[in-house]
PDB file of N, CA and C in Angstrom:
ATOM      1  N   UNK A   1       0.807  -1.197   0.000  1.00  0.00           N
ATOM      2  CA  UNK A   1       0.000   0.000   0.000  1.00  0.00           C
ATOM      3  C   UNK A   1       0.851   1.263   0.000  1.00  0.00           C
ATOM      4  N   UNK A   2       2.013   1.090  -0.201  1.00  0.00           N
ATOM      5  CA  UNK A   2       2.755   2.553   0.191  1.00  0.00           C
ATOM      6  C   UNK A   2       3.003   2.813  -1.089  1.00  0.00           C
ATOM      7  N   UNK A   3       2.919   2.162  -2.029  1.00  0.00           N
ATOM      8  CA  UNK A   3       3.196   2.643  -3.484  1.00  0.00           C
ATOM      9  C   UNK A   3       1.556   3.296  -3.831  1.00  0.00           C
ATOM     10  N   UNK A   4       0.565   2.969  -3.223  1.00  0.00           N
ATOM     11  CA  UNK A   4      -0.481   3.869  -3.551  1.00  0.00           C
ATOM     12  C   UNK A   4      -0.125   5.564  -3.115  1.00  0.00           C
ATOM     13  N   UNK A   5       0.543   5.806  -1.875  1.00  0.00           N
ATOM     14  CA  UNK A   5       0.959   6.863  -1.554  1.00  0.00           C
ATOM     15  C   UNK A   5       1.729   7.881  -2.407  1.00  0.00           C
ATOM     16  N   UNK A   6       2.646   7.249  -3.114  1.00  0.00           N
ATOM     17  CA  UNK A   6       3.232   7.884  -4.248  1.00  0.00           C
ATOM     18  C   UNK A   6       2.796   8.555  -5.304  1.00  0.00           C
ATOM     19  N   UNK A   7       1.472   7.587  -5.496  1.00  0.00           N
ATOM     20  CA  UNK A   7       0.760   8.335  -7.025  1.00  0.00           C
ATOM     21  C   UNK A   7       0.536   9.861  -6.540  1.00  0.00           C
ATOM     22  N   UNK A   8       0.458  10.157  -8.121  1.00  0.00           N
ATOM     23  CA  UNK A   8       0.107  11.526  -8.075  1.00  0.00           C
ATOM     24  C   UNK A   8      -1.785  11.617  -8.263  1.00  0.00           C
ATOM     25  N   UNK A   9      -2.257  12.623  -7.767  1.00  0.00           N
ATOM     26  CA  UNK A   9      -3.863  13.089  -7.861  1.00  0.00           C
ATOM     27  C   UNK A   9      -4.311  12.197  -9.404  1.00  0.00           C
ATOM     28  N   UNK A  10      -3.659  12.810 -10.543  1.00  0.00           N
ATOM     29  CA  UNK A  10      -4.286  12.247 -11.194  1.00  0.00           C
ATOM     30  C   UNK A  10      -4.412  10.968 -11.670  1.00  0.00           C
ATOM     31  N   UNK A  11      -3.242  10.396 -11.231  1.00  0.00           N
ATOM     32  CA  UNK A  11      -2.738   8.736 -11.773  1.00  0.00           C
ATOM     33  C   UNK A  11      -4.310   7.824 -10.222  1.00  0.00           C
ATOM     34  N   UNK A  12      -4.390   8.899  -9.301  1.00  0.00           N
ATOM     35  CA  UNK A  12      -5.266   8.034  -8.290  1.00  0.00           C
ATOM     36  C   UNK A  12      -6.586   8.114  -8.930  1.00  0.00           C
ATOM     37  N   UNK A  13      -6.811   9.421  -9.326  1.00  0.00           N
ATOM     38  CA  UNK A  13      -8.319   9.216 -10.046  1.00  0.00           C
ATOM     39  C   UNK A  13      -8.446   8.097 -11.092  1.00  0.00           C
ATOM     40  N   UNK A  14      -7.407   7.937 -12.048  1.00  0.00           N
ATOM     41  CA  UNK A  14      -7.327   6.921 -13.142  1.00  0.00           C
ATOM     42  C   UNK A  14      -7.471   5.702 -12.386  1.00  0.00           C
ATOM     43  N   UNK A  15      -7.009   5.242 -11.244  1.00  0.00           N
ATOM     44  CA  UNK A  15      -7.198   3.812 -10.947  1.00  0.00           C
ATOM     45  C   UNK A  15      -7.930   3.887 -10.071  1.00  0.00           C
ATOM     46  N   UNK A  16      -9.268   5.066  -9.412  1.00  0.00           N
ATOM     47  CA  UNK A  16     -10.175   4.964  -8.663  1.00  0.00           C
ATOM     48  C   UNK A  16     -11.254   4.782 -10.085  1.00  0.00           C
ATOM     49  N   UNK A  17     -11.001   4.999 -11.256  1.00  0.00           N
ATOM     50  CA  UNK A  17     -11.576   4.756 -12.380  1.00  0.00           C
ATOM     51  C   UNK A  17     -11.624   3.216 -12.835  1.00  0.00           C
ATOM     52  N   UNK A  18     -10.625   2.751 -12.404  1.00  0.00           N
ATOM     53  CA  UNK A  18     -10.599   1.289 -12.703  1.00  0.00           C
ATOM     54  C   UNK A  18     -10.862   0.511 -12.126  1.00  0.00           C
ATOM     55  N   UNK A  19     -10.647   1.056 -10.954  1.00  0.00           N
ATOM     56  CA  UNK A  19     -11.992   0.267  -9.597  1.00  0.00           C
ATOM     57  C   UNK A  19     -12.887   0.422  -9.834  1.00  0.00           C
ATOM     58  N   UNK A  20     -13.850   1.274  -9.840  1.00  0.00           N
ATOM     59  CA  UNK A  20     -15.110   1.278 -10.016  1.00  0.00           C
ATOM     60  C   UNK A  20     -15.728   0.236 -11.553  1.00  0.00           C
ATOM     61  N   UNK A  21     -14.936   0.690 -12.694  1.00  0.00           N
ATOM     62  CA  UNK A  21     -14.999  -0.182 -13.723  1.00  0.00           C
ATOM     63  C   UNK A  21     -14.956  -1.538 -13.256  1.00  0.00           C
ATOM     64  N   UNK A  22     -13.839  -1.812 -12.647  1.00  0.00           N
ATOM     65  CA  UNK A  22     -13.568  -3.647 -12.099  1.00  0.00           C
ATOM     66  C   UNK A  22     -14.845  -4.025 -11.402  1.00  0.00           C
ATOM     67  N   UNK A  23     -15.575  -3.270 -10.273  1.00  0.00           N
ATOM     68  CA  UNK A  23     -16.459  -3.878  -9.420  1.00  0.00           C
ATOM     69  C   UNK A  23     -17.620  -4.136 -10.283  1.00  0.00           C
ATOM     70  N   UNK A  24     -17.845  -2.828 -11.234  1.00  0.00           N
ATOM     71  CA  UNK A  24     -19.259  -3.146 -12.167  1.00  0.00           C
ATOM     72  C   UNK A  24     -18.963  -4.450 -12.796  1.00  0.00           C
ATOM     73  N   UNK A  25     -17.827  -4.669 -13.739  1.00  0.00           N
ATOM     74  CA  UNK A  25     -17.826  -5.564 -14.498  1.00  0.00           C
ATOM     75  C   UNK A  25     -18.213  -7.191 -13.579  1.00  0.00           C
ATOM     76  N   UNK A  26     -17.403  -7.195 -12.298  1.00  0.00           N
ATOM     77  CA  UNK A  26     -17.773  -8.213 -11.466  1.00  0.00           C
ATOM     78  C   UNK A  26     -18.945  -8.739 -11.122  1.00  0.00           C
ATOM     79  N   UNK A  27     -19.792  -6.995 -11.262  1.00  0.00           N
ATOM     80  CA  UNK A  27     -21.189  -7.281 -10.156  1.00  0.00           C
ATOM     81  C   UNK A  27     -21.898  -8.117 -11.475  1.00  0.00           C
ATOM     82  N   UNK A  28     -22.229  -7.467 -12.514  1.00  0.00           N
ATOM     83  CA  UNK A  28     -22.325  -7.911 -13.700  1.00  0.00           C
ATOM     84  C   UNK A  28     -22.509  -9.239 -14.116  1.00  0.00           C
ATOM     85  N   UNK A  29     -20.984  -9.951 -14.193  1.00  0.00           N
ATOM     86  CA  UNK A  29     -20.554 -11.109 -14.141  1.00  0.00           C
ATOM     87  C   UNK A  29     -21.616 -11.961 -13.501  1.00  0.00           C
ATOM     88  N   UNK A  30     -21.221 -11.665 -11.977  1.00  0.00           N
ATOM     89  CA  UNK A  30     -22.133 -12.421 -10.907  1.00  0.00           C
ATOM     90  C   UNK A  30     -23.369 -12.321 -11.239  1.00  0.00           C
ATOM     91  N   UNK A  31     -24.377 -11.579 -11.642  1.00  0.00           N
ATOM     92  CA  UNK A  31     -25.842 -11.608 -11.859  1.00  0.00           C
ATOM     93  C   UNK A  31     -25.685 -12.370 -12.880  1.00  0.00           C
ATOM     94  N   UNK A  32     -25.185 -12.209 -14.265  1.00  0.00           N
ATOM     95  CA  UNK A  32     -25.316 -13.542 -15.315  1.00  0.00           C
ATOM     96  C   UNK A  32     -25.402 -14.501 -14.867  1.00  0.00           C
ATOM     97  N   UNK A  33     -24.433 -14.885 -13.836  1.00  0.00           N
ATOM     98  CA  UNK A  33     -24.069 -16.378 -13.757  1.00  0.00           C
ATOM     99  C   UNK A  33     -25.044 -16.848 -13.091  1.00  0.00           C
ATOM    100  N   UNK A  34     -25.715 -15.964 -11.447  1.00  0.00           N
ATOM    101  CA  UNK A  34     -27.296 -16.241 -11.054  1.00  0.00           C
ATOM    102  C   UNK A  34     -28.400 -16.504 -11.716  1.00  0.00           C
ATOM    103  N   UNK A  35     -28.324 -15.249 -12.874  1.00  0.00           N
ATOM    104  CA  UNK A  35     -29.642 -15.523 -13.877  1.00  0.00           C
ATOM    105  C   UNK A  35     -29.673 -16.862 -14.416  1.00  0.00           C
ATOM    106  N   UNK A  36     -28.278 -17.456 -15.042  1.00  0.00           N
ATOM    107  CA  UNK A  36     -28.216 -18.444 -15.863  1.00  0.00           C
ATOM    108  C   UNK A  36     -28.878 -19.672 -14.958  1.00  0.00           C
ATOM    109  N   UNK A  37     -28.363 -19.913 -13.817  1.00  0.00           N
ATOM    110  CA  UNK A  37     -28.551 -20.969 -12.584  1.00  0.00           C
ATOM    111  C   UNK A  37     -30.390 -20.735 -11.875  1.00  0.00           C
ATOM    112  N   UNK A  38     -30.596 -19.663 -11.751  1.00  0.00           N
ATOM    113  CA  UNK A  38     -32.049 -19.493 -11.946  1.00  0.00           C
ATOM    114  C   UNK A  38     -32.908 -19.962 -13.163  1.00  0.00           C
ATOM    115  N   UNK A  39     -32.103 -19.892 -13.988  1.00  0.00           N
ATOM    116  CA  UNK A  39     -33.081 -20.421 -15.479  1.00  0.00           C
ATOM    117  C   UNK A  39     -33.169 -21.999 -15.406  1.00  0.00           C
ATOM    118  N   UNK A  40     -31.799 -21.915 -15.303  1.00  0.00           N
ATOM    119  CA  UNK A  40     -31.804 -23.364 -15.382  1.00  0.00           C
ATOM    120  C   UNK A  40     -32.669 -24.908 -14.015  1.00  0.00           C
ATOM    121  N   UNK A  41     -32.519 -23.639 -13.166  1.00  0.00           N
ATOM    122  CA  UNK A  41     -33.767 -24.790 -12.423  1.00  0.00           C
ATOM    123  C   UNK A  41     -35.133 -24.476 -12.360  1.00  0.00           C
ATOM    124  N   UNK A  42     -35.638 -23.641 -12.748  1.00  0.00           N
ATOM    125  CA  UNK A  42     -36.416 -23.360 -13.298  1.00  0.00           C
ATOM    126  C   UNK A  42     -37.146 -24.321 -14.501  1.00  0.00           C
ATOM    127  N   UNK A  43     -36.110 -24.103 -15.318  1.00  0.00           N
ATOM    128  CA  UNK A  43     -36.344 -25.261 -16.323  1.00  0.00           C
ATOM    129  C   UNK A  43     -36.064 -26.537 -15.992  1.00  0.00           C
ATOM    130  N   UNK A  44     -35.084 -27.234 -14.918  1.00  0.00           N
ATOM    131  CA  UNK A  44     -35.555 -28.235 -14.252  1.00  0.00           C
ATOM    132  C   UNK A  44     -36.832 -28.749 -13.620  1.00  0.00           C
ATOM    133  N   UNK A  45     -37.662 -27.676 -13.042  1.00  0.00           N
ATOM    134  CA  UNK A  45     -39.010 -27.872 -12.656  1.00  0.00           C
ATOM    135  C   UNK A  45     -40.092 -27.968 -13.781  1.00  0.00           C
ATOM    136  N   UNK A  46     -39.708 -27.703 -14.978  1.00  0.00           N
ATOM    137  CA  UNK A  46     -40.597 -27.382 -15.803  1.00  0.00           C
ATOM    138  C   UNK A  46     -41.259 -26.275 -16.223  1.00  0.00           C
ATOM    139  N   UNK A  47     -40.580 -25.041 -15.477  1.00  0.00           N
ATOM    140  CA  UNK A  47     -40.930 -23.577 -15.492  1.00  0.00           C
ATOM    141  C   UNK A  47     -39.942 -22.998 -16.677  1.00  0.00           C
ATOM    142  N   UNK A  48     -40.444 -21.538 -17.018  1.00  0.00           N
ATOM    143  CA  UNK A  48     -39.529 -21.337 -17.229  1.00  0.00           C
ATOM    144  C   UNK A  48     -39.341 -20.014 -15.924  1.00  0.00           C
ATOM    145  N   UNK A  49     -38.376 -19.057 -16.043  1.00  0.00           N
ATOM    146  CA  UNK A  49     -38.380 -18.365 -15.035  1.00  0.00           C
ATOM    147  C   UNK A  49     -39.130 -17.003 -14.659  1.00  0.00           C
ATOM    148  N   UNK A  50     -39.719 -16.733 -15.842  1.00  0.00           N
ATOM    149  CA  UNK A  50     -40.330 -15.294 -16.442  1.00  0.00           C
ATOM    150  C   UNK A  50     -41.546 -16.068 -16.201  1.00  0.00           C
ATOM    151  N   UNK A  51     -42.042 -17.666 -16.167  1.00  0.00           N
ATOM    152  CA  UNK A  51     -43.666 -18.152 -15.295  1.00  0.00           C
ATOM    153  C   UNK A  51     -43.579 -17.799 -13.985  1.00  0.00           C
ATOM    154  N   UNK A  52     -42.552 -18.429 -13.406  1.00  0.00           N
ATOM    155  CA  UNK A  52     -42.283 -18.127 -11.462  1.00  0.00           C
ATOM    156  C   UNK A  52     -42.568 -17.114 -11.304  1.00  0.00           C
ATOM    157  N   UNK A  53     -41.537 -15.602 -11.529  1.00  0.00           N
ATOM    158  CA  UNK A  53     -41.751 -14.648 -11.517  1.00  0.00           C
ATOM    159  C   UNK A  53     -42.768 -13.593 -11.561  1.00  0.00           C
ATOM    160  N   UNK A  54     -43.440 -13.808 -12.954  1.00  0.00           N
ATOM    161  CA  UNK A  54     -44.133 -12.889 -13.725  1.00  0.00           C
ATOM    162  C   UNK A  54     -43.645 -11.716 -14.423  1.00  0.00           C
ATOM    163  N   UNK A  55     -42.223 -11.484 -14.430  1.00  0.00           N
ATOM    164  CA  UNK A  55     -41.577 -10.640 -15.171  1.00  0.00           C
ATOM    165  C   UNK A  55     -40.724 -11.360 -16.233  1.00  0.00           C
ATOM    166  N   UNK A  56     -40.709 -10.660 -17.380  1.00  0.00           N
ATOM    167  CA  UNK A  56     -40.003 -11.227 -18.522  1.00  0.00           C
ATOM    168  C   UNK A  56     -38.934 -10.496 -18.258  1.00  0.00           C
ATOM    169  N   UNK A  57     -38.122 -11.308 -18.961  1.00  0.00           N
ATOM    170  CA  UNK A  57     -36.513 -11.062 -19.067  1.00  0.00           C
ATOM    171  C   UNK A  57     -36.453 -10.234 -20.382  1.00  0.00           C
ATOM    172  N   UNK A  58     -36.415  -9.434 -20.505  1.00  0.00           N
ATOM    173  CA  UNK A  58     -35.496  -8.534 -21.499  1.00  0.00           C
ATOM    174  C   UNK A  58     -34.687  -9.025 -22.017  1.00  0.00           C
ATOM    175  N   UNK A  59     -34.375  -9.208 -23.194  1.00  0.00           N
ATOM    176  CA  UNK A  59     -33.552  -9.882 -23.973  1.00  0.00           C
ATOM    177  C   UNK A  59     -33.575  -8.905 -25.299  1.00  0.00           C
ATOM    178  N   UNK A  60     -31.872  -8.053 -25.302  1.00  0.00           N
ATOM    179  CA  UNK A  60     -31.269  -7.153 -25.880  1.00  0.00           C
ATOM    180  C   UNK A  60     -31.399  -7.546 -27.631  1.00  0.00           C
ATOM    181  N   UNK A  61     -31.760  -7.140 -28.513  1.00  0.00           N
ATOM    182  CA  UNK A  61     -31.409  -7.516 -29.482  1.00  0.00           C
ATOM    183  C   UNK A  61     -29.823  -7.353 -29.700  1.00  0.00           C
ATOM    184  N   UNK A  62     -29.235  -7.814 -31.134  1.00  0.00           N
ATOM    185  CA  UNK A  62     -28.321  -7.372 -31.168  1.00  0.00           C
ATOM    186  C   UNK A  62     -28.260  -5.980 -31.904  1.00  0.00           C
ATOM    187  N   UNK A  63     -27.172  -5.349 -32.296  1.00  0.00           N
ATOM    188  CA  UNK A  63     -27.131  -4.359 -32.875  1.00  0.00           C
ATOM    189  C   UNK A  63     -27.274  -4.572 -34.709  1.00  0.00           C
ATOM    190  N   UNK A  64     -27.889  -3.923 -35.456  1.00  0.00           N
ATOM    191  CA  UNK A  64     -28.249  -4.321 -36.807  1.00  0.00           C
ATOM    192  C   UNK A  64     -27.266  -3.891 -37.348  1.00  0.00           C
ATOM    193  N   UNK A  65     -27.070  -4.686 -38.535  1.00  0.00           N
ATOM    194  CA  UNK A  65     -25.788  -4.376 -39.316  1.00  0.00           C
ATOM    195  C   UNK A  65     -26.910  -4.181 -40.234  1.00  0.00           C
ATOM    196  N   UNK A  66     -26.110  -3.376 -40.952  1.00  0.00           N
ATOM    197  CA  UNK A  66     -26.577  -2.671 -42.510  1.00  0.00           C
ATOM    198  C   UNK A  66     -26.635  -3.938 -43.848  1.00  0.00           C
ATOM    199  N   UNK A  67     -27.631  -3.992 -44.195  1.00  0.00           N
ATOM    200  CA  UNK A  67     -28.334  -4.895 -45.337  1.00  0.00           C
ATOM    201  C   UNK A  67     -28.377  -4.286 -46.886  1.00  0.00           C
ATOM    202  N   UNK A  68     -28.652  -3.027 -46.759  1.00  0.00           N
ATOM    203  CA  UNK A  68     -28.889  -2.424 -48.121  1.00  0.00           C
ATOM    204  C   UNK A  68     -28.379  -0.771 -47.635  1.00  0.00           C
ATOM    205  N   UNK A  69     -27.848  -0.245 -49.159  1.00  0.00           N
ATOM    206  CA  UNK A  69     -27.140   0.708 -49.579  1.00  0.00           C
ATOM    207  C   UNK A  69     -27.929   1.605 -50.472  1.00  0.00           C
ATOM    208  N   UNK A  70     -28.253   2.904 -50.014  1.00  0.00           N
ATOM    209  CA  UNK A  70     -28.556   3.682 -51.073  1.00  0.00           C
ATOM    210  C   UNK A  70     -27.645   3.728 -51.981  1.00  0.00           C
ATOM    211  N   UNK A  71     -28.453   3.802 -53.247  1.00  0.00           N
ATOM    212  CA  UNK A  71     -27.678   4.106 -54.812  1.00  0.00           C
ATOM    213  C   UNK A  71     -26.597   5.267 -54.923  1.00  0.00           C
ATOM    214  N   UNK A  72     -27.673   6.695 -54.161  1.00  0.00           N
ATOM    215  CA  UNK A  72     -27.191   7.547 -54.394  1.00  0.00           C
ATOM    216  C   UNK A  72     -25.752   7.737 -53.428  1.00  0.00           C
ATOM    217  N   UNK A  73     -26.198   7.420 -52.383  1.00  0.00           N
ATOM    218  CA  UNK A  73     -25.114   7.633 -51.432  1.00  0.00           C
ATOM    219  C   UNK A  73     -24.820   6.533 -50.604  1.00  0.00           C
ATOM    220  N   UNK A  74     -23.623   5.834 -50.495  1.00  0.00           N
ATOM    221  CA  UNK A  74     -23.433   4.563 -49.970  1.00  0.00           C
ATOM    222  C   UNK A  74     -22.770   4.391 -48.742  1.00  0.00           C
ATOM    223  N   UNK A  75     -23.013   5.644 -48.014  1.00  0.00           N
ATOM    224  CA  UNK A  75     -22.660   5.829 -46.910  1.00  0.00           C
ATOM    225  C   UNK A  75     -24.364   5.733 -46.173  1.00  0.00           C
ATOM    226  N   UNK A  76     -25.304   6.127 -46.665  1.00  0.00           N
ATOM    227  CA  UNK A  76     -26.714   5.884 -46.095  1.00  0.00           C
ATOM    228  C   UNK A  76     -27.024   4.741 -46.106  1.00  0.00           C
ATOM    229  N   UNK A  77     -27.452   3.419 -45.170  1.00  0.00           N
ATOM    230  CA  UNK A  77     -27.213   2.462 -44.915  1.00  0.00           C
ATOM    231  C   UNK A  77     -28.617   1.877 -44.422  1.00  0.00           C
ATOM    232  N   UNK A  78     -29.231   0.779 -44.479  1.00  0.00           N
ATOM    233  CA  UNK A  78     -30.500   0.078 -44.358  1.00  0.00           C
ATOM    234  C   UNK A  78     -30.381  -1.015 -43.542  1.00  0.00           C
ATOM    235  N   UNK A  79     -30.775  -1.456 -42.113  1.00  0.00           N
ATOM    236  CA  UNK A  79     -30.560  -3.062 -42.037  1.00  0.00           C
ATOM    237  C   UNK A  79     -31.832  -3.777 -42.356  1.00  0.00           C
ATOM    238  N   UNK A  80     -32.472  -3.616 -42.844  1.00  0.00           N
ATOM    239  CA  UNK A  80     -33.758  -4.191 -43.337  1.00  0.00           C
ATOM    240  C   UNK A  80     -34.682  -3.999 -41.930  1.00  0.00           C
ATOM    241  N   UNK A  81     -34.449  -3.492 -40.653  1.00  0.00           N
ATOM    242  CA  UNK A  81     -35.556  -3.645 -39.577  1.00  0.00           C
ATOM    243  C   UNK A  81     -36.502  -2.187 -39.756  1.00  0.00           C
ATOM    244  N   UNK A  82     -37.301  -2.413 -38.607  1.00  0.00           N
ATOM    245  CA  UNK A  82     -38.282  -1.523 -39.108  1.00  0.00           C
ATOM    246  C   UNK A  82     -38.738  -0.303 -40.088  1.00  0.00           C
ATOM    247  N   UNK A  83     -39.001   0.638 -39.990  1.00  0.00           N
ATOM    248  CA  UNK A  83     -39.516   1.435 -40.939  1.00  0.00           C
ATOM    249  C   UNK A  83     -38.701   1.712 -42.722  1.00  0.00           C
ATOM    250  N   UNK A  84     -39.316   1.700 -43.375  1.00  0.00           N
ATOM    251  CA  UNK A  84     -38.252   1.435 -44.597  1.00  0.00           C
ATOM    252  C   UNK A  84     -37.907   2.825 -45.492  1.00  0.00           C
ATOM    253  N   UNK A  85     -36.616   3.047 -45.233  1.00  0.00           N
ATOM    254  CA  UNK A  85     -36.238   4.618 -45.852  1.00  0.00           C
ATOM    255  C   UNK A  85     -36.725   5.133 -46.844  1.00  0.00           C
ATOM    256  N   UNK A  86     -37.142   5.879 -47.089  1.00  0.00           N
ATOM    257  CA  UNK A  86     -37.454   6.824 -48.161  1.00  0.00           C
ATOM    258  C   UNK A  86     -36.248   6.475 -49.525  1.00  0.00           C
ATOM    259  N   UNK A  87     -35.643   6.545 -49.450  1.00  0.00           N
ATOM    260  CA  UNK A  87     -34.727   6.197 -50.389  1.00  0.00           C
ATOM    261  C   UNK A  87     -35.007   4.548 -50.877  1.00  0.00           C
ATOM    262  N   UNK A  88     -34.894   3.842 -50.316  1.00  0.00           N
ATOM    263  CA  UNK A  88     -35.438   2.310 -50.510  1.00  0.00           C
ATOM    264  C   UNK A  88     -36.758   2.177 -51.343  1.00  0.00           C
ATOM    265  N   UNK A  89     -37.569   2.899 -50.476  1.00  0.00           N
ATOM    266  CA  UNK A  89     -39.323   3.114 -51.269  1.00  0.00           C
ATOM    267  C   UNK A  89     -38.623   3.283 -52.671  1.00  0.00           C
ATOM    268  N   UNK A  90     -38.047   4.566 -52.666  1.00  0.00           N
ATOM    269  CA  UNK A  90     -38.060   5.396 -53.801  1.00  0.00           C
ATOM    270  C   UNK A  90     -37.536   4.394 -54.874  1.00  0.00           C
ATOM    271  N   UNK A  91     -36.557   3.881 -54.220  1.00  0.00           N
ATOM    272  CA  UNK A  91     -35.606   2.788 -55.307  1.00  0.00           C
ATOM    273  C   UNK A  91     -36.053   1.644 -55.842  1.00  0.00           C
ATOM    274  N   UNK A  92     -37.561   1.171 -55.023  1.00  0.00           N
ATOM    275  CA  UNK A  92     -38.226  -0.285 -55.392  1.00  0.00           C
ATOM    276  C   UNK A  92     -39.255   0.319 -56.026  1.00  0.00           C
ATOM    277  N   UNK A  93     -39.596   1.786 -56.249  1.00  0.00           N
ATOM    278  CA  UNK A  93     -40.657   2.334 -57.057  1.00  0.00           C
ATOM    279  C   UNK A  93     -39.921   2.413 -58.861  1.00  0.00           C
ATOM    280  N   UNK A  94     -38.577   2.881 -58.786  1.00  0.00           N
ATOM    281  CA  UNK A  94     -37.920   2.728 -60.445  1.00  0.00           C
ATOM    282  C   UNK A  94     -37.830   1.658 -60.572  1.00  0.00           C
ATOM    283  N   UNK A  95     -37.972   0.706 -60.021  1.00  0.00           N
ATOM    284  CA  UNK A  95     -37.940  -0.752 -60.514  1.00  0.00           C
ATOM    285  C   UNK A  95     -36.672  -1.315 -60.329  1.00  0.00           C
ATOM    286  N   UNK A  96     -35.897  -0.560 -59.070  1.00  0.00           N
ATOM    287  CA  UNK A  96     -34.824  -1.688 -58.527  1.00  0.00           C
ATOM    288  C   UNK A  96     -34.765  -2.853 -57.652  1.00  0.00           C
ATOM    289  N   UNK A  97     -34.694  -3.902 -57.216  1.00  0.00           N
ATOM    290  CA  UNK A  97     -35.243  -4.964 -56.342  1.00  0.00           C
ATOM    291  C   UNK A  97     -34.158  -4.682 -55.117  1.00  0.00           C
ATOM    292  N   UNK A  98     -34.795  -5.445 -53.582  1.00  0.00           N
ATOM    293  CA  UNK A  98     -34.004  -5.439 -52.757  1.00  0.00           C
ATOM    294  C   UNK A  98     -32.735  -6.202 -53.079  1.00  0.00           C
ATOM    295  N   UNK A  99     -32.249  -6.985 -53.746  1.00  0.00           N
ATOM    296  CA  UNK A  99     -31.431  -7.618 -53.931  1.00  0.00           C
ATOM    297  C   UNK A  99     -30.312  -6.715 -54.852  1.00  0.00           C
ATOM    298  N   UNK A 100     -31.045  -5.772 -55.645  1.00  0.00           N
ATOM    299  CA  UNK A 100     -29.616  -4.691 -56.195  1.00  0.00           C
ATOM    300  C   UNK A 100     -29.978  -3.778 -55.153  1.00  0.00           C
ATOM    301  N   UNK A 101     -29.862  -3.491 -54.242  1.00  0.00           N
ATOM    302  CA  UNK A 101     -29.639  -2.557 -53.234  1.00  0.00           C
ATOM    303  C   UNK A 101     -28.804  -3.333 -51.720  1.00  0.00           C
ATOM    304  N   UNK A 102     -28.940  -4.483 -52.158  1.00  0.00           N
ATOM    305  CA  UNK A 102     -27.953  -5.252 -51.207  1.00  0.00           C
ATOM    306  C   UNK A 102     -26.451  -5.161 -51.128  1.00  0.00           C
ATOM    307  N   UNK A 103     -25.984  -4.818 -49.801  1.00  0.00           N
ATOM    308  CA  UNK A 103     -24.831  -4.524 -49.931  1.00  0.00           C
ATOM    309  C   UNK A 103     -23.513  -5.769 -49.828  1.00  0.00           C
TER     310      UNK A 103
END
């Protein structure tokens, strides 16, 4: 502990930064690994765990990757999920198919 004494102000904030980071990531950790062990006997009983409960589990999608490319600009980007761009409309109205707009 006497080499903590040494740091300077800011080198302590940086690793009171990495503590706090370390404990979240831990606490984190630990609830997965509960949730998982809750599910799973759960589903040993024949439940699942969101029946026991009555709360559903949230379950994150992932993040969408881009599916289709405007013509005009191929930096404007589509993953095919909900609402469908104006540009897309526009492009399946001249008679281009989703498949030439696929990137």
């Amino acid at each position: 502990m006497d080499n903590i004494n040494n740091l300077s102000l800011k080198e302590l904030k940086e690793l009171q930064s990495q503590v706090v980071k370390a404990i979240a990531t831990c606490e984190d950790r630990k609830k997965k690994i509960a949730l998982v062990e809750l599910q799973e006997m759960a589903r040993s009983k024949g439940f699942t765990l969101e029946e026991l409960t009555g709360i559903s589990v949230v379950r994150r999608r992932s993040p969408a990757v881009a599916k289709y490319a405007n013509p005009a600009d191929a930096n404007d980007t589509w993953s095919g999920r909900g609402r469908k761009p104006r540009w897309f409309v526009k492009a399946l109205a001249s008679g281009l198919t989703p498949e030439d707009l696929s990137i």
